[in-house]
PDB file of N, CA and C in Angstrom:
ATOM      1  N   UNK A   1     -89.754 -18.091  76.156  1.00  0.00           N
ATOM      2  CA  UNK A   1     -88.914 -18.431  77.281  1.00  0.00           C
ATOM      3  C   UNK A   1     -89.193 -19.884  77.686  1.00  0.00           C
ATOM      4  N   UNK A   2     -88.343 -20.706  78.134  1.00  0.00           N
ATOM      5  CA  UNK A   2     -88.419 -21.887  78.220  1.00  0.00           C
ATOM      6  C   UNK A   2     -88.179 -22.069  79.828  1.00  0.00           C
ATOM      7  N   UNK A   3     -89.603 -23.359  80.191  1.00  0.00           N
ATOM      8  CA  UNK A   3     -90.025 -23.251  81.686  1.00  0.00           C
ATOM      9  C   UNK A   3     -88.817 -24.279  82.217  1.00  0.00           C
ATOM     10  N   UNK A   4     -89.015 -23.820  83.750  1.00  0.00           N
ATOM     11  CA  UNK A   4     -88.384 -24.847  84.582  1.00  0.00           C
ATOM     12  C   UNK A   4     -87.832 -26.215  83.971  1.00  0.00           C
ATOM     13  N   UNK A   5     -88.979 -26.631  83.735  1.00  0.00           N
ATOM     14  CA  UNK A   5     -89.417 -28.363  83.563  1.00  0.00           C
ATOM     15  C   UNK A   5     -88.665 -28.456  82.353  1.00  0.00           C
ATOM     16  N   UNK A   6     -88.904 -27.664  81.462  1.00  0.00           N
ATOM     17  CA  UNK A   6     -88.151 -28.302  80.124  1.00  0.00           C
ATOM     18  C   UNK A   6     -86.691 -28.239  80.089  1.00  0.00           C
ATOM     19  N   UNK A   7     -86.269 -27.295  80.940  1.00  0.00           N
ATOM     20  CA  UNK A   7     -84.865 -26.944  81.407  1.00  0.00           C
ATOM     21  C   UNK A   7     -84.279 -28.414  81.652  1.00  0.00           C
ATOM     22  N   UNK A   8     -85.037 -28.741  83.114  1.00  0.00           N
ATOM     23  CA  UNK A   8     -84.789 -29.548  83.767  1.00  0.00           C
ATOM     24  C   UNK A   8     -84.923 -31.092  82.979  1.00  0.00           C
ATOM     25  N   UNK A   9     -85.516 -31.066  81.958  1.00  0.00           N
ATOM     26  CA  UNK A   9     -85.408 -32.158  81.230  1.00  0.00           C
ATOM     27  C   UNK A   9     -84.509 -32.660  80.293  1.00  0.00           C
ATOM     28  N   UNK A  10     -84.429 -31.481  79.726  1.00  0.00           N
ATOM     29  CA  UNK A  10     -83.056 -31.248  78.744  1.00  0.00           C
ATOM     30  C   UNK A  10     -81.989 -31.912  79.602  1.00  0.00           C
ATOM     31  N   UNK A  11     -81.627 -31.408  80.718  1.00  0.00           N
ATOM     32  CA  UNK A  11     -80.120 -31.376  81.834  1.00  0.00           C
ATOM     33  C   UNK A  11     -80.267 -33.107  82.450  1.00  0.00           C
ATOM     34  N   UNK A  12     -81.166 -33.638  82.123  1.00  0.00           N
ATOM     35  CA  UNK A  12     -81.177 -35.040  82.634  1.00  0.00           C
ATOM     36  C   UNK A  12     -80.888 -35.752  81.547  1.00  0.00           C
ATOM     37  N   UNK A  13     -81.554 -35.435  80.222  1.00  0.00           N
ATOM     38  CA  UNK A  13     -81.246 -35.687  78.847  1.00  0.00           C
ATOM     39  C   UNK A  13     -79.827 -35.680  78.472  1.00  0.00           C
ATOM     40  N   UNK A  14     -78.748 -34.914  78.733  1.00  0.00           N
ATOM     41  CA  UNK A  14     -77.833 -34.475  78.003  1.00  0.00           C
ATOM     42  C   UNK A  14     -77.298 -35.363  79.440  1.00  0.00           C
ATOM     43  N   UNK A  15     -77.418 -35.426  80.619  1.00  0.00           N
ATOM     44  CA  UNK A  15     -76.618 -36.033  81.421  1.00  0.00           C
ATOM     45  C   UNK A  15     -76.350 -37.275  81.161  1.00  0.00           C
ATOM     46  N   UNK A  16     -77.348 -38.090  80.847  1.00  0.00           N
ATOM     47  CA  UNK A  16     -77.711 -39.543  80.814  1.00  0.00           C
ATOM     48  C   UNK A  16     -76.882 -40.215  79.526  1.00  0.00           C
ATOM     49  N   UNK A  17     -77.136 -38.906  78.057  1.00  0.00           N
ATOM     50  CA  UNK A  17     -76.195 -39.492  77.094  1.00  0.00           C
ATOM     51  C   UNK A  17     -74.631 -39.233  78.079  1.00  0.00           C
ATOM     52  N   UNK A  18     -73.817 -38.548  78.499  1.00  0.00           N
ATOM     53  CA  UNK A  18     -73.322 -38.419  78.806  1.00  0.00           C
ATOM     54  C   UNK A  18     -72.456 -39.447  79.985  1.00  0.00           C
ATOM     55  N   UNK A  19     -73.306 -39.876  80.264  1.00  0.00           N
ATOM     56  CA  UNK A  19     -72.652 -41.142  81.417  1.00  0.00           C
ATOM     57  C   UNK A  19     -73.059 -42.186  80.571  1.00  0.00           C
ATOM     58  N   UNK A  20     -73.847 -42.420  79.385  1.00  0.00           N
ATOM     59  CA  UNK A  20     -73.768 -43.301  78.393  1.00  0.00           C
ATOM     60  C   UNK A  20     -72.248 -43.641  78.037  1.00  0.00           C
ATOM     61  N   UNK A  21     -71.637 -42.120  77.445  1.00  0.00           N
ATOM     62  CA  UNK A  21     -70.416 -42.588  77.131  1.00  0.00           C
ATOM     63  C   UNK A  21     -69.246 -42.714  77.815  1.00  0.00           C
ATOM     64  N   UNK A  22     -69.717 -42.882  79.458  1.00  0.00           N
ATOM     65  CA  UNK A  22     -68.329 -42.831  80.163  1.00  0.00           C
ATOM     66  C   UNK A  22     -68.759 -44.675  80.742  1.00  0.00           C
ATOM     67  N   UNK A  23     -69.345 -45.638  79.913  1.00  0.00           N
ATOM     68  CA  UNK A  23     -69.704 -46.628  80.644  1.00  0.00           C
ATOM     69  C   UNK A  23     -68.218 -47.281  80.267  1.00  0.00           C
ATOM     70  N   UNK A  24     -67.885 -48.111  81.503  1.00  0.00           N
ATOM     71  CA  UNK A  24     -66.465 -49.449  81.263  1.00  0.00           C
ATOM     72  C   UNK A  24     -66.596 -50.481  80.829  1.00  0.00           C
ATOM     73  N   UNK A  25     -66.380 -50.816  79.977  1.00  0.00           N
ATOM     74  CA  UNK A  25     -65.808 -52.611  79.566  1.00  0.00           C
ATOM     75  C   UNK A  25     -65.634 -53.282  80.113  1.00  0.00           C
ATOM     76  N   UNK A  26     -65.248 -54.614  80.035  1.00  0.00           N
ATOM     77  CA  UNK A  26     -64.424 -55.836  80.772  1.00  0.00           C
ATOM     78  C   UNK A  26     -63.232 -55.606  80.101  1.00  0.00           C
ATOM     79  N   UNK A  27     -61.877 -55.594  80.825  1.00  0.00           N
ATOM     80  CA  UNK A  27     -60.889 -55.337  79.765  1.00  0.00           C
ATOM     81  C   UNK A  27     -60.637 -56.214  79.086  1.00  0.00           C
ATOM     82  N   UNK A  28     -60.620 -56.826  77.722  1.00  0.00           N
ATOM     83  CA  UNK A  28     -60.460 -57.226  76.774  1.00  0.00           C
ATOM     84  C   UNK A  28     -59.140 -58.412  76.900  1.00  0.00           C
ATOM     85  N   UNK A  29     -59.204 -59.417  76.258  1.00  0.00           N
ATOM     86  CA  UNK A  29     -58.497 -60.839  76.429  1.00  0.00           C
ATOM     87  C   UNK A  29     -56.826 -60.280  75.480  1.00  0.00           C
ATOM     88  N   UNK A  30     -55.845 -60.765  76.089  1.00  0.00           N
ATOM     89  CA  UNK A  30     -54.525 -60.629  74.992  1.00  0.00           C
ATOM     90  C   UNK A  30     -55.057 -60.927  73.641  1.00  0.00           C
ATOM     91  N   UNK A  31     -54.638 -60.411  72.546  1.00  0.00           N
ATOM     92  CA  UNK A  31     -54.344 -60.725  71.254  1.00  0.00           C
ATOM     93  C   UNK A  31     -53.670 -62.303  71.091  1.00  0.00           C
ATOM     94  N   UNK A  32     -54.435 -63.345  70.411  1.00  0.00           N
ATOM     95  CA  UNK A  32     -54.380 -64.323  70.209  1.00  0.00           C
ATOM     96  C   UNK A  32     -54.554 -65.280  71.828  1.00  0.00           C
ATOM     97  N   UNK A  33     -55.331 -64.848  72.501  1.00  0.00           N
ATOM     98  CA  UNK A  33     -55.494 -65.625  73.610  1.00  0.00           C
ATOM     99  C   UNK A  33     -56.551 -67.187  72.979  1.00  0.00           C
ATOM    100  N   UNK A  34     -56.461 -67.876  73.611  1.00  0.00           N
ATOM    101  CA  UNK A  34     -57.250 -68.971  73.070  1.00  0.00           C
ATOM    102  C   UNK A  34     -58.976 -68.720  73.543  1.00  0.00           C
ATOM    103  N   UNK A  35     -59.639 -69.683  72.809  1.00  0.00           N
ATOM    104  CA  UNK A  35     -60.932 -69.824  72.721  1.00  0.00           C
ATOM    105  C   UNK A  35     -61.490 -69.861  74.339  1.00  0.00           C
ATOM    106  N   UNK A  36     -61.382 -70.761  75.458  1.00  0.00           N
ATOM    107  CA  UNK A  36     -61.510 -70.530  76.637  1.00  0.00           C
ATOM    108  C   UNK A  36     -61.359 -69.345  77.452  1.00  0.00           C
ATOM    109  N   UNK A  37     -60.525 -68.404  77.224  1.00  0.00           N
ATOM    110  CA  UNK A  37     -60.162 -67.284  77.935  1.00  0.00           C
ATOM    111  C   UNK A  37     -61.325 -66.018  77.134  1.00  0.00           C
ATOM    112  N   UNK A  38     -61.253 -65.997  75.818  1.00  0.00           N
ATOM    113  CA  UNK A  38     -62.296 -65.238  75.166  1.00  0.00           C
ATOM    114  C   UNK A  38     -63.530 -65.737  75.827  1.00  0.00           C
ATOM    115  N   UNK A  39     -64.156 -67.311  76.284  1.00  0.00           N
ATOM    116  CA  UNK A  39     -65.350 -67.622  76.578  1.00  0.00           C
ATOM    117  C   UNK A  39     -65.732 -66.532  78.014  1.00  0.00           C
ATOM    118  N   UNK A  40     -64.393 -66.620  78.808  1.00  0.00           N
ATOM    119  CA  UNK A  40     -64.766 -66.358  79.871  1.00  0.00           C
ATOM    120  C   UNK A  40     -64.897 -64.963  80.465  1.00  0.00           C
ATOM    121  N   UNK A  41     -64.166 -63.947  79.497  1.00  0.00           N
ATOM    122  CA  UNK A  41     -64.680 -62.522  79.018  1.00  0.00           C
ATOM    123  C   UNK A  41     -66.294 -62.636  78.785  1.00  0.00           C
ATOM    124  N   UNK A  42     -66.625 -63.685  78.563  1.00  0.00           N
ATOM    125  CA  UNK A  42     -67.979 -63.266  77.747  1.00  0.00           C
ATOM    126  C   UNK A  42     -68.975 -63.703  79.055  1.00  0.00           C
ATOM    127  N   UNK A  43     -68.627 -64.763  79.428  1.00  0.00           N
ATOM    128  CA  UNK A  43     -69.174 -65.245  81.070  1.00  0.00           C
ATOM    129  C   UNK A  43     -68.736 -63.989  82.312  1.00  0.00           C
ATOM    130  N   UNK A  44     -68.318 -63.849  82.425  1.00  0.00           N
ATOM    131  CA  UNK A  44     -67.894 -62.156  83.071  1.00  0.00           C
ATOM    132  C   UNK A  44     -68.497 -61.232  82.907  1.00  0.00           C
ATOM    133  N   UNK A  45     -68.623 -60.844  81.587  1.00  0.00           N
ATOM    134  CA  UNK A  45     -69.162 -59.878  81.200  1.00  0.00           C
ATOM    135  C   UNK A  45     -70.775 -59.455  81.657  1.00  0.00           C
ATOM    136  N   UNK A  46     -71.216 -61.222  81.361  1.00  0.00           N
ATOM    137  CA  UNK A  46     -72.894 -61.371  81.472  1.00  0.00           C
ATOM    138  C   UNK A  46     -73.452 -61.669  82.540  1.00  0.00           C
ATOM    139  N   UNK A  47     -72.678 -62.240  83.444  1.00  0.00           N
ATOM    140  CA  UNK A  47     -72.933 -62.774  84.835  1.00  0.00           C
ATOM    141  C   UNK A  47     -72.323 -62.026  85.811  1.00  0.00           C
ATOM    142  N   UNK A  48     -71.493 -61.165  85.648  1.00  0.00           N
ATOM    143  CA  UNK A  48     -70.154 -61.008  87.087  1.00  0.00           C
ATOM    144  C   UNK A  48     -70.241 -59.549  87.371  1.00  0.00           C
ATOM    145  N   UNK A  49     -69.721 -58.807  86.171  1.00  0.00           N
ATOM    146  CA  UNK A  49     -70.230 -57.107  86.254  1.00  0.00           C
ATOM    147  C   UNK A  49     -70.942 -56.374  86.508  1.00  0.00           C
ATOM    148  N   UNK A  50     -72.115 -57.269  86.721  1.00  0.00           N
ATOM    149  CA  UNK A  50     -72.691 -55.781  87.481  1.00  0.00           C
ATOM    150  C   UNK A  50     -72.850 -55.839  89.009  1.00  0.00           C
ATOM    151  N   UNK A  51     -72.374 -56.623  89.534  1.00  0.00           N
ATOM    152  CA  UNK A  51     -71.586 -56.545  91.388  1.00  0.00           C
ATOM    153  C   UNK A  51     -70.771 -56.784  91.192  1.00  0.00           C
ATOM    154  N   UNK A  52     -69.586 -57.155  90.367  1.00  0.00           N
ATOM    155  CA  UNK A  52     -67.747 -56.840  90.722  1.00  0.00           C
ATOM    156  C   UNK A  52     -67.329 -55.664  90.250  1.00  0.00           C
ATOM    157  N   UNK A  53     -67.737 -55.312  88.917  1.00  0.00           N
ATOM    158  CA  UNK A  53     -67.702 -54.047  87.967  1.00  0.00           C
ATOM    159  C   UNK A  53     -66.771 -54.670  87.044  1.00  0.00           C
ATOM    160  N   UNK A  54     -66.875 -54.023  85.704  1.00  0.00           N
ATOM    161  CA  UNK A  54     -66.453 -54.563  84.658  1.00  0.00           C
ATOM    162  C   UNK A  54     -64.611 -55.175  85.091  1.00  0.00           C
ATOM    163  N   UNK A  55     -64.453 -54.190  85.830  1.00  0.00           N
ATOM    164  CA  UNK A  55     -62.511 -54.502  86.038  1.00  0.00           C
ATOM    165  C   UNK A  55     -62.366 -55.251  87.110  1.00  0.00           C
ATOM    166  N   UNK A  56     -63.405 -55.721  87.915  1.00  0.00           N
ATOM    167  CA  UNK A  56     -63.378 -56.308  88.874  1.00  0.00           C
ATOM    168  C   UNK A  56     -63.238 -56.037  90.255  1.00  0.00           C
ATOM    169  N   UNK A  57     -63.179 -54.561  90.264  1.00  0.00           N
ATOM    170  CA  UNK A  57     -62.778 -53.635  91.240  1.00  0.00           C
ATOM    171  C   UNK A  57     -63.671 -53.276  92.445  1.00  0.00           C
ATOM    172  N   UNK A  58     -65.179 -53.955  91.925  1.00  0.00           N
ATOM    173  CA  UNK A  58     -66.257 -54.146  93.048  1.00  0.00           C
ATOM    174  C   UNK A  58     -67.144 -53.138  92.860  1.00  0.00           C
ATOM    175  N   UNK A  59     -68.436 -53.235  93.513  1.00  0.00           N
ATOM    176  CA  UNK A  59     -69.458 -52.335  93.160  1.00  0.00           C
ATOM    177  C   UNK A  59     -70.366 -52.926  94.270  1.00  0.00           C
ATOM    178  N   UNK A  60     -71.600 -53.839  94.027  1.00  0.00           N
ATOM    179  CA  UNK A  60     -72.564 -54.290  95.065  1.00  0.00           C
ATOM    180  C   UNK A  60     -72.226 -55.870  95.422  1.00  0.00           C
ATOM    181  N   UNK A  61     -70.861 -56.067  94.587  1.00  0.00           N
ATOM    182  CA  UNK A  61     -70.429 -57.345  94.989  1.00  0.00           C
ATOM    183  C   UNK A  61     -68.912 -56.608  95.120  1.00  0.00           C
ATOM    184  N   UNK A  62     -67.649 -57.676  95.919  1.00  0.00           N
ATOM    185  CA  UNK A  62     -66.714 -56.776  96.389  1.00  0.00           C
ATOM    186  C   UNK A  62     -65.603 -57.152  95.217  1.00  0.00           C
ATOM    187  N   UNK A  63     -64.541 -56.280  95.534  1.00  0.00           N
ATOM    188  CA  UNK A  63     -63.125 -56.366  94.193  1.00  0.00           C
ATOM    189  C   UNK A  63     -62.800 -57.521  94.663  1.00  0.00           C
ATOM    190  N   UNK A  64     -62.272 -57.567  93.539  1.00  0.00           N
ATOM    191  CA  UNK A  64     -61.659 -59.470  92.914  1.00  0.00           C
ATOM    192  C   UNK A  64     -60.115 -58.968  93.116  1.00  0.00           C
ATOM    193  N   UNK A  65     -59.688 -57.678  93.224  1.00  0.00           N
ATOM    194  CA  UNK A  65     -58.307 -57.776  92.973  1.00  0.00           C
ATOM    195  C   UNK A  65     -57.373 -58.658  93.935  1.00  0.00           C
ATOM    196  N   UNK A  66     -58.092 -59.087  95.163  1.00  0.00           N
ATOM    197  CA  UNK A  66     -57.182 -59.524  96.146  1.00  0.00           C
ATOM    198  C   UNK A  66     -57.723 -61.060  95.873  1.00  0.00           C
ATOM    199  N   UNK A  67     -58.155 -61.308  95.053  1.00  0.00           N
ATOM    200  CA  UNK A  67     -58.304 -62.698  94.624  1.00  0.00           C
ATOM    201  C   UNK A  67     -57.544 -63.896  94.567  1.00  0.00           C
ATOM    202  N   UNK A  68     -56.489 -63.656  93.982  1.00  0.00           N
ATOM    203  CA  UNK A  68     -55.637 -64.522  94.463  1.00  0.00           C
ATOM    204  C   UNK A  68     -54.721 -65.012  95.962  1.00  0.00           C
ATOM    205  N   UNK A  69     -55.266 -63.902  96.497  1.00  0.00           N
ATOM    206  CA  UNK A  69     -54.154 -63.832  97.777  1.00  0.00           C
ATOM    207  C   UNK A  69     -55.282 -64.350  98.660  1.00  0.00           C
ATOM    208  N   UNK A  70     -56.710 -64.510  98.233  1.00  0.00           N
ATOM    209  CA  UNK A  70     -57.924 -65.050  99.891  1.00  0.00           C
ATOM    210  C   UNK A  70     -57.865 -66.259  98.937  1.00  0.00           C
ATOM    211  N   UNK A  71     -57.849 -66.848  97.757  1.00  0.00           N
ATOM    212  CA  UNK A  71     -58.323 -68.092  97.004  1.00  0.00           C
ATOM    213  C   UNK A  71     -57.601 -68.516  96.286  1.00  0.00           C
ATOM    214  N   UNK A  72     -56.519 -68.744  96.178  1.00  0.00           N
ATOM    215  CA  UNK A  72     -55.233 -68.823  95.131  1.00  0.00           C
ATOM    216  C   UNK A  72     -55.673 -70.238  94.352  1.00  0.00           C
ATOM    217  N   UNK A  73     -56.244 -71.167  94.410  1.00  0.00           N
ATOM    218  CA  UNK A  73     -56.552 -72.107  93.379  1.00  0.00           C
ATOM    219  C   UNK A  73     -57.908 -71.727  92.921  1.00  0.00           C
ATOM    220  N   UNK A  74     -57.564 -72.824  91.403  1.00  0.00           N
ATOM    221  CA  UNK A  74     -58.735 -72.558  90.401  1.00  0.00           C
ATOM    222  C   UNK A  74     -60.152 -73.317  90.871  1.00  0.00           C
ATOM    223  N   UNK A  75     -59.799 -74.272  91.670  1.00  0.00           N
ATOM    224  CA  UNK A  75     -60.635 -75.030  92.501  1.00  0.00           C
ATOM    225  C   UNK A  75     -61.818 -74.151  94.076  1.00  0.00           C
ATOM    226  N   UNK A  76     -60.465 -73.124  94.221  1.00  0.00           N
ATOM    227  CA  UNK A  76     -61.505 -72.487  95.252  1.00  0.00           C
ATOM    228  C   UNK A  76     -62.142 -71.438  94.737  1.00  0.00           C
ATOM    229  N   UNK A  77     -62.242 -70.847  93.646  1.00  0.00           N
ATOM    230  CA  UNK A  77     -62.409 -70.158  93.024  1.00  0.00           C
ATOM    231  C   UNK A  77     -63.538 -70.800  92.202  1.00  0.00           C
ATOM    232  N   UNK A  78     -63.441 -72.026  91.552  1.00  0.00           N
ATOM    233  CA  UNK A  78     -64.866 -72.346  90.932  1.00  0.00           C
ATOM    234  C   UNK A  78     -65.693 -72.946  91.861  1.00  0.00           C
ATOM    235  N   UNK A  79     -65.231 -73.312  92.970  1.00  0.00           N
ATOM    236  CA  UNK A  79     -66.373 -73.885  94.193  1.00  0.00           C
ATOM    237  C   UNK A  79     -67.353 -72.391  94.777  1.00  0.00           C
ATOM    238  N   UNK A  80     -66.378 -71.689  94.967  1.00  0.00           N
ATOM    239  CA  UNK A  80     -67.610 -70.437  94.875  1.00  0.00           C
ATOM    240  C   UNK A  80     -68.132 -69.785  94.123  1.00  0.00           C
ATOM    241  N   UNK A  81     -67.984 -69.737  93.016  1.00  0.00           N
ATOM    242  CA  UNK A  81     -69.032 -69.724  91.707  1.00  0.00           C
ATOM    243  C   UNK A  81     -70.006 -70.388  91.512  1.00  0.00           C
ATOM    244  N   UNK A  82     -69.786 -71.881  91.672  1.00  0.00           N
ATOM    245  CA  UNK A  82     -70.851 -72.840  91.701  1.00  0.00           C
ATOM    246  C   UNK A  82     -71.658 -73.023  92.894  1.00  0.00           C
ATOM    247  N   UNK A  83     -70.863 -72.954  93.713  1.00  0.00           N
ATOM    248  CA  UNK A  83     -71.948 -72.892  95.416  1.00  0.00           C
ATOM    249  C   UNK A  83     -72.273 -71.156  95.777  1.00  0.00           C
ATOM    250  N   UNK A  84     -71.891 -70.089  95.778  1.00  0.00           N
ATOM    251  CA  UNK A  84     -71.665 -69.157  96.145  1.00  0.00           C
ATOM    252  C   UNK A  84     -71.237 -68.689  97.371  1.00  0.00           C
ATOM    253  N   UNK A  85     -71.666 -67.925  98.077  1.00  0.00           N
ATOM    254  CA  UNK A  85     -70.432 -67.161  99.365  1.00  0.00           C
ATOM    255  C   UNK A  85     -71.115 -66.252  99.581  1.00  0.00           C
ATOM    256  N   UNK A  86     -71.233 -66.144 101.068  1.00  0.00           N
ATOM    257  CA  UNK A  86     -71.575 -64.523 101.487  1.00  0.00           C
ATOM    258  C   UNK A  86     -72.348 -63.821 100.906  1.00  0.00           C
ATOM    259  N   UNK A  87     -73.666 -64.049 100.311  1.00  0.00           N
ATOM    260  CA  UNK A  87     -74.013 -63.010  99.732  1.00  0.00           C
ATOM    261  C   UNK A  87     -74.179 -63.385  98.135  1.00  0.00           C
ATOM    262  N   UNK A  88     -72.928 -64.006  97.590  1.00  0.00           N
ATOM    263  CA  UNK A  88     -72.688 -64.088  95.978  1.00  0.00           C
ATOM    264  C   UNK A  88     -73.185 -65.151  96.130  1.00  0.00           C
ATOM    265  N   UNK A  89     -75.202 -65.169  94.872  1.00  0.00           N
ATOM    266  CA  UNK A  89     -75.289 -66.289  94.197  1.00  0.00           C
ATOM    267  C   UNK A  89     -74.491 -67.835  93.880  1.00  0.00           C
ATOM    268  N   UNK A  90     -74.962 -68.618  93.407  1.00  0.00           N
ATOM    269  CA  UNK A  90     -74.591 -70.082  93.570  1.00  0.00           C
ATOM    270  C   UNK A  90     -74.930 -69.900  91.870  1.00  0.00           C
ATOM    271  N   UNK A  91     -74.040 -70.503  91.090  1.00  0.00           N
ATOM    272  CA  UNK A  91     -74.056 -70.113  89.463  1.00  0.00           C
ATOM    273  C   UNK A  91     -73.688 -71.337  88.587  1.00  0.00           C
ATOM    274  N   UNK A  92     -74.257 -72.836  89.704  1.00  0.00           N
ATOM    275  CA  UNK A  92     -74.284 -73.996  89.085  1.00  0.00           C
ATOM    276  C   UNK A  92     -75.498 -74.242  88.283  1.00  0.00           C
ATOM    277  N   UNK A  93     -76.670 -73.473  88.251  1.00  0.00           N
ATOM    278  CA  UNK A  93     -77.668 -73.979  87.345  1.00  0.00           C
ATOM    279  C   UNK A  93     -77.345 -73.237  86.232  1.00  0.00           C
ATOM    280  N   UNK A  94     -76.930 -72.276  86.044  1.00  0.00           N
ATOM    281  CA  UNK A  94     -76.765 -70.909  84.713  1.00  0.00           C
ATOM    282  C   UNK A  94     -75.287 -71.422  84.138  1.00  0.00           C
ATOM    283  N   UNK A  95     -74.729 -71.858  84.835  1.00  0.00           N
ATOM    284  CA  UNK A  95     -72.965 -72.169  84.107  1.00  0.00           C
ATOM    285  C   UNK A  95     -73.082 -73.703  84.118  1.00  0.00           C
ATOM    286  N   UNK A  96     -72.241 -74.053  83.248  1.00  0.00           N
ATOM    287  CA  UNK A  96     -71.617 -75.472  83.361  1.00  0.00           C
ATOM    288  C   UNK A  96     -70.083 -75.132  84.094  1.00  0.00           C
ATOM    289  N   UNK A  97     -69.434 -76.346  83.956  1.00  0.00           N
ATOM    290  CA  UNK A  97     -68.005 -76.664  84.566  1.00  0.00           C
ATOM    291  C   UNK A  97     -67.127 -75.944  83.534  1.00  0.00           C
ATOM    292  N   UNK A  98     -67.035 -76.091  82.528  1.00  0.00           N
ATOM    293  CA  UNK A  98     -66.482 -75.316  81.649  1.00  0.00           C
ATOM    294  C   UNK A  98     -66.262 -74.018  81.134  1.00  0.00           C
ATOM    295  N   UNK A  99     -67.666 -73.682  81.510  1.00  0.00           N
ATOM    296  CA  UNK A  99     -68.131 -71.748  81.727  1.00  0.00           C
ATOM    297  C   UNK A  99     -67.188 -71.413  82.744  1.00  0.00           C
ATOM    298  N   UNK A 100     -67.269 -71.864  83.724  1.00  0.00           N
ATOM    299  CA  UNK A 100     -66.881 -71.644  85.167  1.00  0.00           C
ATOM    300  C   UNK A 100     -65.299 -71.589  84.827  1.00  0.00           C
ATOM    301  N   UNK A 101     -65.070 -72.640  84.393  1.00  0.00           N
ATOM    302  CA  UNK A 101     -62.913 -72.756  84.405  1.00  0.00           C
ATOM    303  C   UNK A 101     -62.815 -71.545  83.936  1.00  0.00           C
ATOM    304  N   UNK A 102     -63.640 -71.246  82.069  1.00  0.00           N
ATOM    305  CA  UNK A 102     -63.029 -69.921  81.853  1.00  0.00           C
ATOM    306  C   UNK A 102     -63.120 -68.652  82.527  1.00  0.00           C
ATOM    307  N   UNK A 103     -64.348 -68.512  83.475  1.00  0.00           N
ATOM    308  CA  UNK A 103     -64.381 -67.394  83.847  1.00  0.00           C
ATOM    309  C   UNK A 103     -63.269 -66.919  84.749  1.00  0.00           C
ATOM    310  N   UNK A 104     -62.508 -68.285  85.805  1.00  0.00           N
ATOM    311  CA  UNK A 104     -61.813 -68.380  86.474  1.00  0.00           C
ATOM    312  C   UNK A 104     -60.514 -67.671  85.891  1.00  0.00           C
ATOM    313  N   UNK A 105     -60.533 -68.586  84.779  1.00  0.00           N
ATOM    314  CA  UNK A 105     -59.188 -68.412  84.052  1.00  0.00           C
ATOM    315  C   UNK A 105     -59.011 -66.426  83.753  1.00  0.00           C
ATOM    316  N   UNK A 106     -60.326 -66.451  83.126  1.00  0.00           N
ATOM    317  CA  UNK A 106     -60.129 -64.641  82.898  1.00  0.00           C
ATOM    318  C   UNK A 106     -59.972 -63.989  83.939  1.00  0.00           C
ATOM    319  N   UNK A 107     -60.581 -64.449  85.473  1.00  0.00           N
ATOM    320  CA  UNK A 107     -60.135 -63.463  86.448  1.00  0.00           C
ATOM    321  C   UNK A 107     -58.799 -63.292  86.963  1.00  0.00           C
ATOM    322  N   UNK A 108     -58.592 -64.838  86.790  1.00  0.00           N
ATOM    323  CA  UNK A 108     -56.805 -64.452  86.739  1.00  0.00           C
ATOM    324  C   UNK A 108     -55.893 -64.068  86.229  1.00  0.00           C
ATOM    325  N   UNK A 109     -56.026 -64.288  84.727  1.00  0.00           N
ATOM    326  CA  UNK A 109     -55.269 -63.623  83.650  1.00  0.00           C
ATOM    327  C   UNK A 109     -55.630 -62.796  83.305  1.00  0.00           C
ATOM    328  N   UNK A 110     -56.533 -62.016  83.538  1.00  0.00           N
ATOM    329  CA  UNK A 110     -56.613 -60.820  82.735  1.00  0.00           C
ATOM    330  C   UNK A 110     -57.158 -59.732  83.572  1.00  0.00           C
ATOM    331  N   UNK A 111     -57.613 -60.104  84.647  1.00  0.00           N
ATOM    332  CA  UNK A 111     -57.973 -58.778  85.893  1.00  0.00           C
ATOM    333  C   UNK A 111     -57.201 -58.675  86.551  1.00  0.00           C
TER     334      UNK A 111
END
């Protein structure tokens, strides 16, 4: 007969693969998008997701979806990346200017 504990280990075991495979992506750049917009999937991906959430929809940092409507230029949008806001890191020593455009660029085109 198999105790408590091993029960209970198994059921954390099988849970854990299990929310393994329900983890989200960044959604993925158009087919033939250019080199900048792929960069900035990848700057997103590594820097941004785990407080916006992969879709941008928010988590311990807030959704991006209303993004355009509080920050509508690419300018106010990379000034708080590079300086940060409220809370969100300042991401001028880890990014360059160029990191930054694309990431911009992917939050707009593609979230």
């Amino acid at each position: 007969m198999r105790s408590h504990f091993s029960t209970l280990v198994l059921s954390f075991f099988f849970s854990s693969l299990l929310a393994a495979g329900c983890v989200v992506s960044a959604p993925d750049v158009p087919e033939g998008s250019d080199q900048s917009l792929i960069q900035g999937r990848k700057v997103w991906t590594t820097f941004c997701t785990s407080c916006h959430g992969p879709s941008g929809s928010g988590g311990r940092g807030p959704s991006l979806k209303e993004i355009e409507n509080n920050y509508p230029s690419l300018s106010d949008i990379s000034l708080i990346i590079s300086e940060g806001r409220n809370g969100m890191p300042s991401f001028k020593e880890a990014l360059d200017q160029e990191e930054i455009n694309s990431v911009v660029r992917y939050i707009q085109e593609v979230l």
